[in-house]
PDB file of N, CA and C in Angstrom:
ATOM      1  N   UNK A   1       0.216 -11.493   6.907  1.00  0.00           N
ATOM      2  CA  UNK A   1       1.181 -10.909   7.825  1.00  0.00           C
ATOM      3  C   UNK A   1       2.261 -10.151   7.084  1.00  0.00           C
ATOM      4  N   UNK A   2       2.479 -10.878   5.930  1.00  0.00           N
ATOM      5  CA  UNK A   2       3.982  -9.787   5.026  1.00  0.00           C
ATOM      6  C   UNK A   2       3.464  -8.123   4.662  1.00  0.00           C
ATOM      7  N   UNK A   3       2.036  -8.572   4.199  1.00  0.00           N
ATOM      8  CA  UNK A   3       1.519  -7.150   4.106  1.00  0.00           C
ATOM      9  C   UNK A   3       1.516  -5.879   5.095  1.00  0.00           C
ATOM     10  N   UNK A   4       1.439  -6.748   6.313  1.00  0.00           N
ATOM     11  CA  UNK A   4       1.519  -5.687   7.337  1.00  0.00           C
ATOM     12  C   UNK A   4       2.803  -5.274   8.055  1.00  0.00           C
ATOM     13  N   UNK A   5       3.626  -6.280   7.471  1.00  0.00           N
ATOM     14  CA  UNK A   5       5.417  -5.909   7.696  1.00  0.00           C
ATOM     15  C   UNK A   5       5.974  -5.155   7.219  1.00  0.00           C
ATOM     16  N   UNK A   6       5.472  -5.372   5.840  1.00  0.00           N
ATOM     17  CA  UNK A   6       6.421  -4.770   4.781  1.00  0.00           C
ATOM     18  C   UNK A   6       5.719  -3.520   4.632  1.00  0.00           C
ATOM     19  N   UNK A   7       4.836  -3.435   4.555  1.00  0.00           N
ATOM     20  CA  UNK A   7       3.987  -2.045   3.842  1.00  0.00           C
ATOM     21  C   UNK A   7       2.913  -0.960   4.762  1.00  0.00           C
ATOM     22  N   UNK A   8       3.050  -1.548   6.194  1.00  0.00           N
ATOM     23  CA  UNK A   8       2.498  -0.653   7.209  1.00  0.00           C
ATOM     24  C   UNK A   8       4.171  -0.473   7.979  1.00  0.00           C
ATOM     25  N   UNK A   9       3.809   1.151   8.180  1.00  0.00           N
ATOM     26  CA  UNK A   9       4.773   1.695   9.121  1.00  0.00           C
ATOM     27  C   UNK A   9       4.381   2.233  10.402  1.00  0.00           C
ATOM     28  N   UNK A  10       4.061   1.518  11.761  1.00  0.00           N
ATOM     29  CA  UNK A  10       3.521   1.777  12.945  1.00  0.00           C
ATOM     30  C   UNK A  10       4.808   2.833  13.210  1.00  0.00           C
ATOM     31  N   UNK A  11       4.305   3.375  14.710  1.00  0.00           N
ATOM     32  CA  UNK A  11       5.307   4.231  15.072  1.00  0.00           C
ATOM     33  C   UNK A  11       6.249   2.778  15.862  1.00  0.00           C
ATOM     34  N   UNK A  12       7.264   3.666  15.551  1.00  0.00           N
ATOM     35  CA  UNK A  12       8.285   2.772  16.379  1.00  0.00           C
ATOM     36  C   UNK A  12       8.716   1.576  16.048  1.00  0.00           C
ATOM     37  N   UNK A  13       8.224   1.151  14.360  1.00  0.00           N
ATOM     38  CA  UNK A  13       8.138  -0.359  13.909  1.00  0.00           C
ATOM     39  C   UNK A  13       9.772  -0.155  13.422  1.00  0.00           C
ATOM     40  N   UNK A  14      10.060  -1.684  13.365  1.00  0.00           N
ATOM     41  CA  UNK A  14      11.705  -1.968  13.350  1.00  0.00           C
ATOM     42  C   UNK A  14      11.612  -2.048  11.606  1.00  0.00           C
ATOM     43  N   UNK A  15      10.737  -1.786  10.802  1.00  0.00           N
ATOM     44  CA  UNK A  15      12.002  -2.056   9.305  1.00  0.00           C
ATOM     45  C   UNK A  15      12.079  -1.134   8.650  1.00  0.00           C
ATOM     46  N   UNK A  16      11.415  -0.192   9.043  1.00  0.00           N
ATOM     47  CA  UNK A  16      11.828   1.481   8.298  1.00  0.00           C
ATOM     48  C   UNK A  16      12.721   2.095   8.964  1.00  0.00           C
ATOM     49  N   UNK A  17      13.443   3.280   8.506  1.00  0.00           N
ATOM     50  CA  UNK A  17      14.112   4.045   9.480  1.00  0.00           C
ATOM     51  C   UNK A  17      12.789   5.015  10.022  1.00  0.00           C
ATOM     52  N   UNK A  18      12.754   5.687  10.962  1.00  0.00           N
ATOM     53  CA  UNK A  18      11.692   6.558  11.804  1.00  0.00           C
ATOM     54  C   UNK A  18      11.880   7.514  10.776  1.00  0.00           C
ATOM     55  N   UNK A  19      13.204   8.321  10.017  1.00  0.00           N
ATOM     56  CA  UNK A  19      12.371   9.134   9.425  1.00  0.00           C
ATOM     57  C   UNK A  19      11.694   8.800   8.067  1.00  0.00           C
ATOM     58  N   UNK A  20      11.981   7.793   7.761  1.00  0.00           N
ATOM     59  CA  UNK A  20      11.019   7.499   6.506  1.00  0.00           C
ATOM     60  C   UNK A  20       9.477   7.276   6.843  1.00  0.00           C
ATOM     61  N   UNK A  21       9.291   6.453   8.096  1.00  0.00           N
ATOM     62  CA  UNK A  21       7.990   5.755   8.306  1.00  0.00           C
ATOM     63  C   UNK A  21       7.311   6.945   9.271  1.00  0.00           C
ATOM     64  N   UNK A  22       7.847   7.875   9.684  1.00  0.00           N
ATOM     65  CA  UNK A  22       7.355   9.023  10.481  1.00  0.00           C
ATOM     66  C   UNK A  22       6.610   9.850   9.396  1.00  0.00           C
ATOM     67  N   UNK A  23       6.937  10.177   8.111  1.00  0.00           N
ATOM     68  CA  UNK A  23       6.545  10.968   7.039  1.00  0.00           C
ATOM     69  C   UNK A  23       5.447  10.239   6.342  1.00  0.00           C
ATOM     70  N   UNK A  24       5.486   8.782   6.712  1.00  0.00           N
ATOM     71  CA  UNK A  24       4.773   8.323   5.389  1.00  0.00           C
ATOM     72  C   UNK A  24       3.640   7.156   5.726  1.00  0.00           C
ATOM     73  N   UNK A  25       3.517   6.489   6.983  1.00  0.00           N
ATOM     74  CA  UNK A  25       3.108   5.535   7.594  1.00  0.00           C
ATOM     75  C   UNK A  25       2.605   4.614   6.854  1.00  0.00           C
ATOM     76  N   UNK A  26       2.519   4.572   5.275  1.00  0.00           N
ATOM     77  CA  UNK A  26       2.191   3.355   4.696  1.00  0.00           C
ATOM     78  C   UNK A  26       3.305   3.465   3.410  1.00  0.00           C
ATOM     79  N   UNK A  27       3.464   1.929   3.106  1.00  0.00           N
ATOM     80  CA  UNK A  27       4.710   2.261   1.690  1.00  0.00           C
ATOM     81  C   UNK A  27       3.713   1.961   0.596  1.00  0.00           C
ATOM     82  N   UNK A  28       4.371   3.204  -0.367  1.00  0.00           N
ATOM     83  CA  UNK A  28       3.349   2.903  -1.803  1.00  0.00           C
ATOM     84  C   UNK A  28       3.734   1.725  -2.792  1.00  0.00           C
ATOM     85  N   UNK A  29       4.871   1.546  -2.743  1.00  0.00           N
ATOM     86  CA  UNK A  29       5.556   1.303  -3.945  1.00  0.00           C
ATOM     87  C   UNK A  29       7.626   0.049  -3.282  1.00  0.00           C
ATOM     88  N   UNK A  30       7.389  -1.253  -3.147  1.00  0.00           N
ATOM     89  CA  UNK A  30       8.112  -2.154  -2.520  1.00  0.00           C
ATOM     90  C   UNK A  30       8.482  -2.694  -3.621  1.00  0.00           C
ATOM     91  N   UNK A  31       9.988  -2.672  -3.977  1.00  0.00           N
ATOM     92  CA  UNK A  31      11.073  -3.208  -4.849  1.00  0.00           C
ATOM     93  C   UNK A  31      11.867  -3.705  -4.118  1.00  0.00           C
ATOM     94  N   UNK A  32      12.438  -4.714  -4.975  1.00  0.00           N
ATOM     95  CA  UNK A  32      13.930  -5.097  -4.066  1.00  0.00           C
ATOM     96  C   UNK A  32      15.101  -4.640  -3.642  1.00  0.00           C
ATOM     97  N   UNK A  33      15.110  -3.527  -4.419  1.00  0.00           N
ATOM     98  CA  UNK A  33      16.149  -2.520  -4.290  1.00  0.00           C
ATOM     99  C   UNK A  33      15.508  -1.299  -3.424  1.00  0.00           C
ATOM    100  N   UNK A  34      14.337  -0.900  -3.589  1.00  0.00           N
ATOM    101  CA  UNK A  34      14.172   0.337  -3.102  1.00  0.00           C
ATOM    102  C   UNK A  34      12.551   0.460  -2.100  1.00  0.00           C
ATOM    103  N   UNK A  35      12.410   1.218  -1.654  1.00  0.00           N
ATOM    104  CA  UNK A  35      10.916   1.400  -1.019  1.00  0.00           C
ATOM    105  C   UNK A  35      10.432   3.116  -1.295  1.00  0.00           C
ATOM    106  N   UNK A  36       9.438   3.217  -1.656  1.00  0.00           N
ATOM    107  CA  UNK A  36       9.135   4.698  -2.096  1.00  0.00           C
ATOM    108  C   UNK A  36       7.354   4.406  -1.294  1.00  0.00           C
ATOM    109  N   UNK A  37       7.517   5.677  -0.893  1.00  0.00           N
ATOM    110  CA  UNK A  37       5.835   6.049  -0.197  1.00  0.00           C
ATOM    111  C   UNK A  37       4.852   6.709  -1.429  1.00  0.00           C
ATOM    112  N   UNK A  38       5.251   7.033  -2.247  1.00  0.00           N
ATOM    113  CA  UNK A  38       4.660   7.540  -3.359  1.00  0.00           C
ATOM    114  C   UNK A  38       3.935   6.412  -4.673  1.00  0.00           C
ATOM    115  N   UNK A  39       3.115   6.826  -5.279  1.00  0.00           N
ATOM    116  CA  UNK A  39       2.473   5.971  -6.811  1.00  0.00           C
ATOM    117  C   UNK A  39       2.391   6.648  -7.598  1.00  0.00           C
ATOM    118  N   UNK A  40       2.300   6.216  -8.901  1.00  0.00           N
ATOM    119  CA  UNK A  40       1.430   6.523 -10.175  1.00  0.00           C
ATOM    120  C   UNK A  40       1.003   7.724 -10.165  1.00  0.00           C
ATOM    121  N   UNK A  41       0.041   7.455  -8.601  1.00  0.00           N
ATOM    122  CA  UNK A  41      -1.106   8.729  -9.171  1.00  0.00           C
ATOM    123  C   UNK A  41      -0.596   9.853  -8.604  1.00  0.00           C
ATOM    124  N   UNK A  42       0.266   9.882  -7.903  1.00  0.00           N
ATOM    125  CA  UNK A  42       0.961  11.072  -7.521  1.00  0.00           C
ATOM    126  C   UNK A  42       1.834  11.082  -6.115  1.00  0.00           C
ATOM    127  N   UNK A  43       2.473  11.844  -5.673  1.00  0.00           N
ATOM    128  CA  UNK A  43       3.195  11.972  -4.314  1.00  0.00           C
ATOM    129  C   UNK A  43       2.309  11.941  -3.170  1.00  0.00           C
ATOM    130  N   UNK A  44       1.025  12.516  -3.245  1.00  0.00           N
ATOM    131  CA  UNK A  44       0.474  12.620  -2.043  1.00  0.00           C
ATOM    132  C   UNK A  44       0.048  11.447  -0.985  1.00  0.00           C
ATOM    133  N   UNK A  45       0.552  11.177   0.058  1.00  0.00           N
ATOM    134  CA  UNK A  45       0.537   9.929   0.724  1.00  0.00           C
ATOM    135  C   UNK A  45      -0.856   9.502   0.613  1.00  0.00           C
ATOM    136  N   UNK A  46      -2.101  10.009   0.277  1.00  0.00           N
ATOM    137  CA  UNK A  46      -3.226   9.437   0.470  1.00  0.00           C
ATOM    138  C   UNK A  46      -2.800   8.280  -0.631  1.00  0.00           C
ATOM    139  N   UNK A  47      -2.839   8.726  -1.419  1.00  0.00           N
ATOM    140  CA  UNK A  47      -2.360   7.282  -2.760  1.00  0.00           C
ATOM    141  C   UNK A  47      -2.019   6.615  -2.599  1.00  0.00           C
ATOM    142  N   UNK A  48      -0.769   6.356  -1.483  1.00  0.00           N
ATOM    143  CA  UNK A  48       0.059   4.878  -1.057  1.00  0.00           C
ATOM    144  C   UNK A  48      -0.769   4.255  -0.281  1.00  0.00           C
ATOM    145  N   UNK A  49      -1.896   5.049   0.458  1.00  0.00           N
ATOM    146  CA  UNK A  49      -2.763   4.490   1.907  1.00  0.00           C
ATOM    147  C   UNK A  49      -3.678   3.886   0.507  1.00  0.00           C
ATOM    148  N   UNK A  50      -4.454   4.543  -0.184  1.00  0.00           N
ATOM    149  CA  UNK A  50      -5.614   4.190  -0.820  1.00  0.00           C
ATOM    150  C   UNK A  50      -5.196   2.981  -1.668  1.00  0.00           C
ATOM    151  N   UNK A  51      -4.083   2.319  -2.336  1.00  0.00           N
ATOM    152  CA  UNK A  51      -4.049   1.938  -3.060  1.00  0.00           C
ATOM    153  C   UNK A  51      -3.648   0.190  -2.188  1.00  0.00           C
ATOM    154  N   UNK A  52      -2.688   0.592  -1.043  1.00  0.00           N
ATOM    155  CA  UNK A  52      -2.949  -0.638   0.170  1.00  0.00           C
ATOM    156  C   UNK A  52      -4.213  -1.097   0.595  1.00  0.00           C
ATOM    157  N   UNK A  53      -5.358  -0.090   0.686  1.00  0.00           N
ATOM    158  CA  UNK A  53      -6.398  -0.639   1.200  1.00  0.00           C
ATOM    159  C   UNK A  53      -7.354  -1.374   0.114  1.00  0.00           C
ATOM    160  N   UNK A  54      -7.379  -0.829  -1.440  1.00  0.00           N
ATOM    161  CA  UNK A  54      -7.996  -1.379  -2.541  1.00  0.00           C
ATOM    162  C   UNK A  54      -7.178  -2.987  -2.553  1.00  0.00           C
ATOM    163  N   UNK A  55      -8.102  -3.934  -2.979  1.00  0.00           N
ATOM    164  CA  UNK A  55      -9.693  -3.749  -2.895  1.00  0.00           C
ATOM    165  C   UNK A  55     -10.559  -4.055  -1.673  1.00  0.00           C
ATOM    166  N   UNK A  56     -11.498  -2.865  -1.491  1.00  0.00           N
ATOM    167  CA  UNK A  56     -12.156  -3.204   0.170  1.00  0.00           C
ATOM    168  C   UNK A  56     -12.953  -4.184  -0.022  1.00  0.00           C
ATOM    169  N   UNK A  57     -12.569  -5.046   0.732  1.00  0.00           N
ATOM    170  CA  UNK A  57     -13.730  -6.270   0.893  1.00  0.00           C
ATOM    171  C   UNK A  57     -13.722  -6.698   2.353  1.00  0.00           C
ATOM    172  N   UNK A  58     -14.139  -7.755   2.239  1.00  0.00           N
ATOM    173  CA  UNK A  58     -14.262  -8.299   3.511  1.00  0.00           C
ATOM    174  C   UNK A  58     -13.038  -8.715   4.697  1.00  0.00           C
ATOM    175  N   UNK A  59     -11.901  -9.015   3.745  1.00  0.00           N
ATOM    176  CA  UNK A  59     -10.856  -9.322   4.079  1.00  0.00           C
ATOM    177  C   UNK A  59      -9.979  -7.604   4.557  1.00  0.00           C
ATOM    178  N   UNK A  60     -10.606  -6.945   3.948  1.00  0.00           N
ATOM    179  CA  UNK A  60      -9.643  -5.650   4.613  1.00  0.00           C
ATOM    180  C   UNK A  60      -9.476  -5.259   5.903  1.00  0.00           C
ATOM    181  N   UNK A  61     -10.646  -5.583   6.122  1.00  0.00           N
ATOM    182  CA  UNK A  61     -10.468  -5.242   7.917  1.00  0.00           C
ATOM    183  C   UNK A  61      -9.054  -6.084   8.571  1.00  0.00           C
ATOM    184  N   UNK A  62      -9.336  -7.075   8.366  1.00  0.00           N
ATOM    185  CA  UNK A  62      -7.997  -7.388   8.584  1.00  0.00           C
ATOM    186  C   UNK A  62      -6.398  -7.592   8.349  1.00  0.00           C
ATOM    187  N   UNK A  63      -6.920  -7.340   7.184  1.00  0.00           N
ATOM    188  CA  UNK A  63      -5.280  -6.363   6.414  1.00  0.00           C
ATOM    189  C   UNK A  63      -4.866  -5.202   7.544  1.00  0.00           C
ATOM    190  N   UNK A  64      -5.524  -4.081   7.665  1.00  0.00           N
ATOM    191  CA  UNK A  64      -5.589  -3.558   7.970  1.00  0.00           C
ATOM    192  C   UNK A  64      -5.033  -3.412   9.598  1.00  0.00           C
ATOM    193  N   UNK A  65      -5.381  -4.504  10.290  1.00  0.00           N
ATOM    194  CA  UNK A  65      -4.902  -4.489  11.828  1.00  0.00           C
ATOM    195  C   UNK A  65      -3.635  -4.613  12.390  1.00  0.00           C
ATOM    196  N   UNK A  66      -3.224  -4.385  13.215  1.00  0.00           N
ATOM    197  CA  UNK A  66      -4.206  -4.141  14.480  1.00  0.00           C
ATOM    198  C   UNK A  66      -4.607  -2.649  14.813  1.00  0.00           C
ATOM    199  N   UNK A  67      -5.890  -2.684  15.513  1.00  0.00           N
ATOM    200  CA  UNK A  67      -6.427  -1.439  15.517  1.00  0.00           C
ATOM    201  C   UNK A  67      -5.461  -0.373  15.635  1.00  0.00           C
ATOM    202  N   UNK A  68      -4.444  -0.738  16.631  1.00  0.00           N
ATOM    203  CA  UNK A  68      -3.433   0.523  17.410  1.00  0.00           C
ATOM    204  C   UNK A  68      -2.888   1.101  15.536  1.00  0.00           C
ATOM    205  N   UNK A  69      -1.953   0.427  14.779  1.00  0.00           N
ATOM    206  CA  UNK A  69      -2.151   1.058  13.204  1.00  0.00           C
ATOM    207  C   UNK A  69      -3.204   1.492  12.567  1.00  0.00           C
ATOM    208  N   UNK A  70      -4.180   0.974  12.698  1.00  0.00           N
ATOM    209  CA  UNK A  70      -5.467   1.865  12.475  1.00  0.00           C
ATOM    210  C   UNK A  70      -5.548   3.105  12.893  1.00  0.00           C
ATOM    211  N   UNK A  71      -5.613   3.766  14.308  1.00  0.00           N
ATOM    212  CA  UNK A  71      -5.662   4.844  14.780  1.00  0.00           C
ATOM    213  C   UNK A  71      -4.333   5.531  14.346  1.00  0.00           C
ATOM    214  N   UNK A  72      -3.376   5.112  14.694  1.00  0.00           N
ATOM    215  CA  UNK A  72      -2.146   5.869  13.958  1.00  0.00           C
ATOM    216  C   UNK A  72      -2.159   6.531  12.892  1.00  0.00           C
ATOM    217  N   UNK A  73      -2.591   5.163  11.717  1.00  0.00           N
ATOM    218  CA  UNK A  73      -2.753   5.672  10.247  1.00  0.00           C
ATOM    219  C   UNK A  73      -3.831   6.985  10.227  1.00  0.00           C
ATOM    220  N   UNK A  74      -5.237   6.717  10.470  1.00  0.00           N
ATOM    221  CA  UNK A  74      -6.313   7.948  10.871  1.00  0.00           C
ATOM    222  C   UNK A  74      -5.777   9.211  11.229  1.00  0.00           C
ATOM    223  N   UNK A  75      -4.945   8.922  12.413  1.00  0.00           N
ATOM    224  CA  UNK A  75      -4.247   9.891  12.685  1.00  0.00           C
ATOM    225  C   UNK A  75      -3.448  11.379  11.629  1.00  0.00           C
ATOM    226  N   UNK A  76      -2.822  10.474  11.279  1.00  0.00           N
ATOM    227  CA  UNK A  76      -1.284  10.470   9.861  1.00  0.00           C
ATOM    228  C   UNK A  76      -2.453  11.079   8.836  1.00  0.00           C
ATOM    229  N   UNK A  77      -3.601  10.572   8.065  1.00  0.00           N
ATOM    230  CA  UNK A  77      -3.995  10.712   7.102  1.00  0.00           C
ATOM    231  C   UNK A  77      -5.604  12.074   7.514  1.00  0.00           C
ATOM    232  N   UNK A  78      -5.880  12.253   8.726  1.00  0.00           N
ATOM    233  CA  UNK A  78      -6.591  13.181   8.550  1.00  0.00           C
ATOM    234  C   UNK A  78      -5.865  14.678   8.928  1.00  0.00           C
ATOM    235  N   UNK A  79      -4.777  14.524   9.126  1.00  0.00           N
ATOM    236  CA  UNK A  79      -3.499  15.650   9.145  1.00  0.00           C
ATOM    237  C   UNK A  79      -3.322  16.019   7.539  1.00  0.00           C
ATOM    238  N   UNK A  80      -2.849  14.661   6.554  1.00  0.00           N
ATOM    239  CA  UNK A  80      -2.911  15.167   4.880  1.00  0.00           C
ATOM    240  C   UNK A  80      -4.351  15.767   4.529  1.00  0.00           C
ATOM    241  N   UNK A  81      -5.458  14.955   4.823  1.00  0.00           N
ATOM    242  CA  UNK A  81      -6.074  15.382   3.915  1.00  0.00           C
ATOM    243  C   UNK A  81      -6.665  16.987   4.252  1.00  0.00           C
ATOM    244  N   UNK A  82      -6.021  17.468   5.832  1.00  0.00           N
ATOM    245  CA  UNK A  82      -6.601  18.710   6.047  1.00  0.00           C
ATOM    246  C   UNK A  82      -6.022  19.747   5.078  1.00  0.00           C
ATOM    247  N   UNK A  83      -5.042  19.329   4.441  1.00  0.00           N
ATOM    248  CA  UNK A  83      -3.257  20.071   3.556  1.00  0.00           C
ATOM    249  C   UNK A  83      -3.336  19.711   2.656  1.00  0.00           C
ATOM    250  N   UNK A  84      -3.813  19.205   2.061  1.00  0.00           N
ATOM    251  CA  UNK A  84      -3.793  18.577   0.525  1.00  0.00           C
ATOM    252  C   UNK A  84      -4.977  18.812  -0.300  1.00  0.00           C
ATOM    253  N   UNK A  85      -5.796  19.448  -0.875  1.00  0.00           N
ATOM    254  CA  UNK A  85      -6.942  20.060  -1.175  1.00  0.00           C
ATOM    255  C   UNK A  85      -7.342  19.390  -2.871  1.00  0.00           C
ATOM    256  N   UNK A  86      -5.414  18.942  -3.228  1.00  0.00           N
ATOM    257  CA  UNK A  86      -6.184  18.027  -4.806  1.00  0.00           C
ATOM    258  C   UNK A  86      -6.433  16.698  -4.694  1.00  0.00           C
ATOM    259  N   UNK A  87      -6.590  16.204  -3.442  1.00  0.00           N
ATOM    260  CA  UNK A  87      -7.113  14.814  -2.910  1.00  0.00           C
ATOM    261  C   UNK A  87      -8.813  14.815  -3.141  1.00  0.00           C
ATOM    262  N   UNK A  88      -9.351  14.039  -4.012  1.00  0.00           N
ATOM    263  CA  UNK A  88     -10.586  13.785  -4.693  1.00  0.00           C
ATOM    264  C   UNK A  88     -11.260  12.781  -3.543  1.00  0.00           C
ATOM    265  N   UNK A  89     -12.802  12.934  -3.963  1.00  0.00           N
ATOM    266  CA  UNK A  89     -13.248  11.867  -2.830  1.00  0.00           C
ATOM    267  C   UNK A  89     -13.406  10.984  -2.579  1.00  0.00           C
ATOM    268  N   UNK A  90     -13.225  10.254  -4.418  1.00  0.00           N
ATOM    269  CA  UNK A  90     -12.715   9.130  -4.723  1.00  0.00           C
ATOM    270  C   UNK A  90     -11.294   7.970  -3.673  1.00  0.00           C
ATOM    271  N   UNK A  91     -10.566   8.926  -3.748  1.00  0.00           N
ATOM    272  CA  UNK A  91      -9.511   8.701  -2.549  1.00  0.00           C
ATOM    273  C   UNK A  91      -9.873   9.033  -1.309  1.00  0.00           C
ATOM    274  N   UNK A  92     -10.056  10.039  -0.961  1.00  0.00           N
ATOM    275  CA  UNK A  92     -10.736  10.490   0.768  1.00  0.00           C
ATOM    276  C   UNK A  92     -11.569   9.100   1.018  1.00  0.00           C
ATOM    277  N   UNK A  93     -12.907   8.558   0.235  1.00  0.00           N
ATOM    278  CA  UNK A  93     -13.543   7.855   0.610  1.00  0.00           C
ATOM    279  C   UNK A  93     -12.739   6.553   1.182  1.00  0.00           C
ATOM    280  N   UNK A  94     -11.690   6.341   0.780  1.00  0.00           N
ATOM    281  CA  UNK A  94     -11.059   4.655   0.938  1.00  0.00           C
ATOM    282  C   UNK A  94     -10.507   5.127   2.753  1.00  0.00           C
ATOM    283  N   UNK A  95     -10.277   6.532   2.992  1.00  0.00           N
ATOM    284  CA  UNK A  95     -10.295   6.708   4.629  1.00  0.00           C
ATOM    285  C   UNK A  95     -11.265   6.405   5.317  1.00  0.00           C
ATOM    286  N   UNK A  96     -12.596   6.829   4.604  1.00  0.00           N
ATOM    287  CA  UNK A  96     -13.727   6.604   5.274  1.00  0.00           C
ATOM    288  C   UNK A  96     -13.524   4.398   5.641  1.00  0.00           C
ATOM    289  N   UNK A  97     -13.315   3.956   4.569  1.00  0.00           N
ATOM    290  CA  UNK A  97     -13.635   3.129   5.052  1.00  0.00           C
ATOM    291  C   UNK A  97     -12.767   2.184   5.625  1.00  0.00           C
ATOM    292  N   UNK A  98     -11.484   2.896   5.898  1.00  0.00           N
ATOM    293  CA  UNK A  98     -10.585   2.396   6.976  1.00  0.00           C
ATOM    294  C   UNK A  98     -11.034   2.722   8.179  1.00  0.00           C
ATOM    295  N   UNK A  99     -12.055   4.027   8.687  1.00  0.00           N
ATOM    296  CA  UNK A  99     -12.110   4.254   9.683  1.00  0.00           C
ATOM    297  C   UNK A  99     -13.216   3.650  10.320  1.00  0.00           C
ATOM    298  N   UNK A 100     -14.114   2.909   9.207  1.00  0.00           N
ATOM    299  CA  UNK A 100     -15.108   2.071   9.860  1.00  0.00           C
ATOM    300  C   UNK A 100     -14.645   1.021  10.330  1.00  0.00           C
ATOM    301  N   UNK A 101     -13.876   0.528   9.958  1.00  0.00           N
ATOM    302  CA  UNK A 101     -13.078  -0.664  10.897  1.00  0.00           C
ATOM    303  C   UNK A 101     -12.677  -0.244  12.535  1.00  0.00           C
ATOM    304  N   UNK A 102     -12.663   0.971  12.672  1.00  0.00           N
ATOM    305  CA  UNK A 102     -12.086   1.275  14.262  1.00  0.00           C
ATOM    306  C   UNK A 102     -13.458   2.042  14.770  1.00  0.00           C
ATOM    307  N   UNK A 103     -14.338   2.634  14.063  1.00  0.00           N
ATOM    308  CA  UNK A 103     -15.220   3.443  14.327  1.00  0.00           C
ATOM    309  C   UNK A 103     -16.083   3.849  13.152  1.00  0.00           C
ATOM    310  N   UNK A 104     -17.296   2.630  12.621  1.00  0.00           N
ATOM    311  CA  UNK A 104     -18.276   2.764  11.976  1.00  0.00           C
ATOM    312  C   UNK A 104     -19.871   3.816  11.982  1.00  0.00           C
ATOM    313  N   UNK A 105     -19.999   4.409  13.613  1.00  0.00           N
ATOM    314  CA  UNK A 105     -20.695   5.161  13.264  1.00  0.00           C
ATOM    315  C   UNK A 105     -20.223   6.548  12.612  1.00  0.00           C
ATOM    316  N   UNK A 106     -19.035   7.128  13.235  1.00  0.00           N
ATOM    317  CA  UNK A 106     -18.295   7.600  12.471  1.00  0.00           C
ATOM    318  C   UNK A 106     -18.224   8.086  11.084  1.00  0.00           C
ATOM    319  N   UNK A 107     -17.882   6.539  10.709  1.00  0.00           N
ATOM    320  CA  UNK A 107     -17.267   6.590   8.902  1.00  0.00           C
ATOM    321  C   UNK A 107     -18.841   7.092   7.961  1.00  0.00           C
ATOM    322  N   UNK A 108     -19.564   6.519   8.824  1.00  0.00           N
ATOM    323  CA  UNK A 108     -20.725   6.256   7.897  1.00  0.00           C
ATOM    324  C   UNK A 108     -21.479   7.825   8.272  1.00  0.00           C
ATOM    325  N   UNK A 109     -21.362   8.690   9.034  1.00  0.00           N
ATOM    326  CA  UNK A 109     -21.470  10.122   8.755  1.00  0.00           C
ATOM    327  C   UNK A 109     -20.509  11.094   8.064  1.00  0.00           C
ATOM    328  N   UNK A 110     -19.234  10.555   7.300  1.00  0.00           N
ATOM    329  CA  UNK A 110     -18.526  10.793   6.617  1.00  0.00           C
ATOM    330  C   UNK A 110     -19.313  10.497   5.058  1.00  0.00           C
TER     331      UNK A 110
END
């Protein structure tokens, strides 16, 4: 449950301000002092999503819930990756398999 408090930003969720969690819908990077949507591997929000969802296992699906953040996030992240062109598929793929959790025939023609 902390995972999905602290580090998913639904619309309308109470611990971000809207414009932080409006820009960024997942946090990359949770300090005690600070919260940044960004990583390592670079600014582009796919990184903060991809690096929340690693490692996919069995348990992700439910990291991941509830569906209504699921569709949101989908939402949020097939808007970047239409704009963001140095997003590898290495990363794209970890969408694919968020989106099999809400819609597997889907993911799996991805």
């Amino acid at each position: 449950r902390a995972a999905r408090y602290y580090y998913h930003m639904p619309v309308g969720g109470e611990v971000y301000p809207a414009r932080f969690a409006d820009h960024n819908r997942m946090v990359g990077v949770l300090g005690a002092l600070s919260t940044g949507a960004q990583t390592w591997f670079g600014p582009s929000p796919i990184y903060a999503h991809g690096i929340q969802i690693l490692p996919v296992t069995p348990a992700t699906e439910d990291l991941l819930k509830p569906p209504s953040f699921i569709a949101e996030d989908l939402a949020f992240l097939d808007v970047v990756l239409a704009h963001d062109a140095a997003v590898d598929d290495s990363w794209s793929s970890l969408v694919v398999c968020e989106r099999a959790v809400l819609d597997p025939e889907r993911a799996w023609k991805e």
